[in-house]
Protein backbone atom coordinates (compact mmCIF):
# COMPACT_ATOMS: atom_id res chain seq x y z
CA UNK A 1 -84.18 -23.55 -57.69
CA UNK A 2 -83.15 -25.71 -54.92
CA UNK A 3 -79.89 -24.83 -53.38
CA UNK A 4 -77.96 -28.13 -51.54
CA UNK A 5 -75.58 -26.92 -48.89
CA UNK A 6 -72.68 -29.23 -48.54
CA UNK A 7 -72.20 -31.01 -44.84
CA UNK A 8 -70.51 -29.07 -42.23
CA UNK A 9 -66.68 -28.87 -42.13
CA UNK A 10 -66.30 -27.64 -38.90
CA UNK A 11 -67.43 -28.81 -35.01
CA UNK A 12 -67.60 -25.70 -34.15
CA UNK A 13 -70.95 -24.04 -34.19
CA UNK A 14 -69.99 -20.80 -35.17
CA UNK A 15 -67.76 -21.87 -38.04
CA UNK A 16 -70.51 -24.14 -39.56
CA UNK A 17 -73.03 -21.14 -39.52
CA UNK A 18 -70.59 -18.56 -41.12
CA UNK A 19 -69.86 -20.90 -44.14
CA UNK A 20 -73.41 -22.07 -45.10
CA UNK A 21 -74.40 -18.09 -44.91
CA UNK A 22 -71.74 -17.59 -47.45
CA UNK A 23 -72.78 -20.37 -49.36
CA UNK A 24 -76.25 -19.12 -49.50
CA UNK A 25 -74.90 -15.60 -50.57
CA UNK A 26 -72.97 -17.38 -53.16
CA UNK A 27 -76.08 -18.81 -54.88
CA UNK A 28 -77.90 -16.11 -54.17
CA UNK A 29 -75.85 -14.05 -56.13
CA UNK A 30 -74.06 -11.69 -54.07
CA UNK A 31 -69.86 -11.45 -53.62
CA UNK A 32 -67.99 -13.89 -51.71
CA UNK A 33 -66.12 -12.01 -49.19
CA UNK A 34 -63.22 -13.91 -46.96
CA UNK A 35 -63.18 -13.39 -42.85
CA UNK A 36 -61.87 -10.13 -41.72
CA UNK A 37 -58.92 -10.98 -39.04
CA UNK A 38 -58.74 -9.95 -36.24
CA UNK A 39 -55.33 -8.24 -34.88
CA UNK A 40 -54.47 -9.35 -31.58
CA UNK A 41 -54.47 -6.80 -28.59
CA UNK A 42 -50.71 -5.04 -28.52
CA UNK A 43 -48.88 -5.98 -25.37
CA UNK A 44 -48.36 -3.38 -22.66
CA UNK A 45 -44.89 -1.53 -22.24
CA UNK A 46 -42.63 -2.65 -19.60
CA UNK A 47 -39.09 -2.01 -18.63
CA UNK A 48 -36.94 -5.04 -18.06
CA UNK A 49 -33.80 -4.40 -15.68
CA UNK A 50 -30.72 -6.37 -16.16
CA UNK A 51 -27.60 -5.49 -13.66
CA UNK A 52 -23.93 -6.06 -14.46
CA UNK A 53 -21.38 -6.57 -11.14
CA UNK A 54 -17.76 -6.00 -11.48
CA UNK A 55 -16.15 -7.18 -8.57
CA UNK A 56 -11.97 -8.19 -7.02
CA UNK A 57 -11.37 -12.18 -7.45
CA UNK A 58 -10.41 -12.31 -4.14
CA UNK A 59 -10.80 -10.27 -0.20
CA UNK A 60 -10.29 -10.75 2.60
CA UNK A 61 -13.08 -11.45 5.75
CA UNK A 62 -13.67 -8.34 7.27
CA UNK A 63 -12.66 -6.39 4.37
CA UNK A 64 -14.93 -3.37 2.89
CA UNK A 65 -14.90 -3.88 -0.77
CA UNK A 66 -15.61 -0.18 -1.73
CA UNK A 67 -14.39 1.07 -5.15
CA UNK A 68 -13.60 -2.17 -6.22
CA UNK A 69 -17.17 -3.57 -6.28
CA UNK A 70 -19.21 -2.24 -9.38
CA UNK A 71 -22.79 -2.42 -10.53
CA UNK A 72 -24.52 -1.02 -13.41
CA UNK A 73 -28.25 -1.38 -14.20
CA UNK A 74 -29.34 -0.81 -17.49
CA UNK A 75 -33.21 -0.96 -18.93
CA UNK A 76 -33.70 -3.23 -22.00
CA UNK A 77 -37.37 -2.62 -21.96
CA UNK A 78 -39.69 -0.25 -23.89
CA UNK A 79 -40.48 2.19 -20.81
CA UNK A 80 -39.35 3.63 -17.63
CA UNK A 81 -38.49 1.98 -15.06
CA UNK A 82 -39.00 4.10 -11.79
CA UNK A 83 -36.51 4.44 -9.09
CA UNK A 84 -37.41 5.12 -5.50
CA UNK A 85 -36.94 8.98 -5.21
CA UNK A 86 -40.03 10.57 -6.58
CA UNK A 87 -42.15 7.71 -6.42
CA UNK A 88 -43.82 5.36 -4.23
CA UNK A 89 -42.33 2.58 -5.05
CA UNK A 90 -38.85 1.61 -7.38
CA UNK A 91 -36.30 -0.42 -7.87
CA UNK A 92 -33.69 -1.06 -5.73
CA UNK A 93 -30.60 -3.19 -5.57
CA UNK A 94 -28.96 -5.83 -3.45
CA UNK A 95 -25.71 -7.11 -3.17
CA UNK A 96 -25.16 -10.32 -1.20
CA UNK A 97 -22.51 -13.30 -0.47
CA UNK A 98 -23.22 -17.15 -0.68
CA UNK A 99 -21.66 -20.70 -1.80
CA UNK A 100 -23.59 -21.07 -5.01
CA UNK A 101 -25.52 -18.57 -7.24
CA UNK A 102 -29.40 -19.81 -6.40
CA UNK A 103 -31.18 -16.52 -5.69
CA UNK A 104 -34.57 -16.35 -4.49
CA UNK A 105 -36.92 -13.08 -4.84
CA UNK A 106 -37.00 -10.97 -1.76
CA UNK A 107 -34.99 -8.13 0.21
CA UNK A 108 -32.54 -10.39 2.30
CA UNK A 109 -31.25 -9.72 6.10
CA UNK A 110 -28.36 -7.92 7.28
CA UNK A 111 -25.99 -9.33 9.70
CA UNK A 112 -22.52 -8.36 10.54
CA UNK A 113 -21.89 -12.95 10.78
CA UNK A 114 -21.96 -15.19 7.48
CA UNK A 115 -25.34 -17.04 6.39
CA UNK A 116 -26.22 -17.64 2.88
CA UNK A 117 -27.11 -14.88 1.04
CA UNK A 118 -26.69 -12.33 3.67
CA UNK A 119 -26.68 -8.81 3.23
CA UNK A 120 -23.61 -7.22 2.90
CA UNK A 121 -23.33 -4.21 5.21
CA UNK A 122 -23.49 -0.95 2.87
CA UNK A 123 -24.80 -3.48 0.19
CA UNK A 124 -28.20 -2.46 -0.44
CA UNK A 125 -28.84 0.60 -2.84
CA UNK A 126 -32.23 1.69 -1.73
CA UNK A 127 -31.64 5.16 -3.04
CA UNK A 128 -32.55 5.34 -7.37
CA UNK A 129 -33.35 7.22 -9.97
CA UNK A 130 -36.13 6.27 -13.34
CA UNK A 131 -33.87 4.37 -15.18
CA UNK A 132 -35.19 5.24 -19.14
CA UNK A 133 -35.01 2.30 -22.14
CA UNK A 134 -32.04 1.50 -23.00
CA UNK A 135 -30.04 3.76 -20.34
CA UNK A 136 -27.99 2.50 -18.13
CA UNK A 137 -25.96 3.63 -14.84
CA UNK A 138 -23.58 2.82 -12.41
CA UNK A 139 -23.99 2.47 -8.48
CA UNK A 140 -21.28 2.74 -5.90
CA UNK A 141 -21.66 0.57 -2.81
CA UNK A 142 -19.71 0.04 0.61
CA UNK A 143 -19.99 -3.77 0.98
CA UNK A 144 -18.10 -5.57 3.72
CA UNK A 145 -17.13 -8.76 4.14
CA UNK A 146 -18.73 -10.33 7.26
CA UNK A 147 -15.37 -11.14 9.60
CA UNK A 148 -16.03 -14.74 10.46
CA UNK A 149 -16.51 -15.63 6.61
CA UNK A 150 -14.77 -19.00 6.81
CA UNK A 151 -11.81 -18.70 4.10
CA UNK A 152 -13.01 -20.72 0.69
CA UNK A 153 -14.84 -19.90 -3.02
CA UNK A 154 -18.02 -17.66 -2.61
CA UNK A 155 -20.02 -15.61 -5.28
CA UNK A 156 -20.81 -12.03 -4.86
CA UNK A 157 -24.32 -12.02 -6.43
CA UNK A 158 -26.13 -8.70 -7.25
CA UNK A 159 -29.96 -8.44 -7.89
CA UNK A 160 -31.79 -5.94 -8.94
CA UNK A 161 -35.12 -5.27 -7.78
CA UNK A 162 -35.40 -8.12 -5.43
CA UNK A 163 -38.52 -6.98 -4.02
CA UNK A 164 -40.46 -7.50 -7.47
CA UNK A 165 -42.38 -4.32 -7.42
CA UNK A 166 -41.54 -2.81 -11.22
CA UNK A 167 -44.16 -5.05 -13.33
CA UNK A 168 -41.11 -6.53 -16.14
CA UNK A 169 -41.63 -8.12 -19.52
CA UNK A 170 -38.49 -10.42 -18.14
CA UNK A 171 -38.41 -11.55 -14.75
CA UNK A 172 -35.72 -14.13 -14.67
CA UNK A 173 -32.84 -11.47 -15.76
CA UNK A 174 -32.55 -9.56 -12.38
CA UNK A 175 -29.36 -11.37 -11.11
CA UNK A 176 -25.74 -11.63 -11.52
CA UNK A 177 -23.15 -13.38 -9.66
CA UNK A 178 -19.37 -13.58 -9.59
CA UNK A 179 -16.82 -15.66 -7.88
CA UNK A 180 -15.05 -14.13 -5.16
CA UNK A 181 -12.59 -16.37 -3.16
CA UNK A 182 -12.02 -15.43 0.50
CA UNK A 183 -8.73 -15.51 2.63
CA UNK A 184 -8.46 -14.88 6.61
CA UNK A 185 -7.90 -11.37 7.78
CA UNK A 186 -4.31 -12.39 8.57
CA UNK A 187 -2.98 -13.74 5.70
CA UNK A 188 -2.81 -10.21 3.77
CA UNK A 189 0.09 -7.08 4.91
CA UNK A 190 1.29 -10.06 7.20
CA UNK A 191 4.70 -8.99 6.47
CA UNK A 192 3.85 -4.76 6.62
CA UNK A 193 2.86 -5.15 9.98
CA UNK A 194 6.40 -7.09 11.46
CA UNK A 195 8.93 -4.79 13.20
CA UNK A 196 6.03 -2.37 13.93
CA UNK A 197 5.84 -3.22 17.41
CA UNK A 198 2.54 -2.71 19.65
CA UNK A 199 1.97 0.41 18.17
CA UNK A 200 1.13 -0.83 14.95
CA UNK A 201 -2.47 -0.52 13.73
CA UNK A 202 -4.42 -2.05 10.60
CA UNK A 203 -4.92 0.27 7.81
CA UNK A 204 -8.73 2.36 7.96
CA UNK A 205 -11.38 1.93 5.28
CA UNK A 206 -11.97 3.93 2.66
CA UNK A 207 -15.45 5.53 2.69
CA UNK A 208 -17.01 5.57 -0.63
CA UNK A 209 -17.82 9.20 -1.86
CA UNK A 210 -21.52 8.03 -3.17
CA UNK A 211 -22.94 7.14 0.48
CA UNK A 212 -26.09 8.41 -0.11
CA UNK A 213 -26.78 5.18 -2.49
CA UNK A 214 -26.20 3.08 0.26
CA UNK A 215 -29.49 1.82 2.66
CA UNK A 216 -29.58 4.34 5.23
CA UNK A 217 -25.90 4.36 4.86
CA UNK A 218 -24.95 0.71 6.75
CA UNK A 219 -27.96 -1.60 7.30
């Protein structure tokens, strides 16, 4: 018996192969048996670090924002993410000021004068722990206004890892920003300070209690 194979439905080489030596087993005889599939390879466990920033709608230049500037990190990935004490390398956090909220990947500068996107003194957390999926915690920081911030609308922007060395499975969620408006040194305990005379001095900052989160305590 002569067995016709039908033309080949397929470009591809391998295709047309695998369905005329099914056709021959068909007419052969033996059991038609469909294609095993393949399952694709199962993608590797990452954390993913998101930060939340709570932070005063207003301060003044020159003013250390202590308690009233909040972060909190949390890990929405499926493993660790590892902090910076114990290991080589971790996550750490900056907090910096700017006109718009356009933040580019990479530890930014300190300096006590205003730039865009400058590092806050007592703004970077360089000290962290592994943060584990879906935990999250809170860091204190020390951040002060740089005194010759001209006054006007500014966002406070926090990122999280802005060095990029914990491998993510999200990337582009490292950042938050809020608006902060800024008012001259002056403007605020104006009145407290008339009928004081010369003796008069401005009130001290607060320290916060959590300085060893801060980078080497003030950049």
């Amino acid at each position: 018996m002569t067995t016709t194979l039908p033309p080949a439905i397929s470009t591809r080489t391998g295709a047309t192969v695998a369905a005329c030596a099914l056709l021959v087993s068909v007419a052969a005889g033996g059991t038609a048996e469909a294609p095993r599939a393949t399952a694709p390879p199962a993608a590797a466990s990452r954390p993913d670090l998101v930060v939340r920033l709570e932070a005063p709608p207003s301060a003044r230049a020159g003013e250390e924002l202590g308690e009233r500037a909040r972060l909190v990190v949390r890990n929405l990935g499926s493993a660790v993410a590892p902090g910076t004490r114990g290991n080589a390398t971790g996550f750490m956090i900056d907090l910096t000021l700017g006109r718009d909220t356009v933040l580019s990947v990479g530890f930014k500068a300190y300096s006590p004068r205003f730039s865009e996107d400058v590092l806050l003194e007592g703004g970077r957390v360089s000290k962290t722990d592994d943060l584990s999926p879906s935990k999250a915690v809170r860091y204190p920081v020390g951040a002060v206004v740089p005194a010759d911030t001209p006054a006007g609308r500014y966002f406070l922007c926090a990122f999280v890892d802005p060095g990029n060395v914990v491998p993510e499975s999200n990337e582009a969620n490292n950042s938050t920003c809020v608006a902060l408006r800024i008012t001259p040194a002056d403007r605020v305990n104006d009145g407290e300070s008339r009928g004081k005379g010369a003796d008069a001095r401005p009130p001290e900052r607060s320290t916060p209690a959590a300085v060893e989160t801060r980078a080497g305590a003030r950049p």
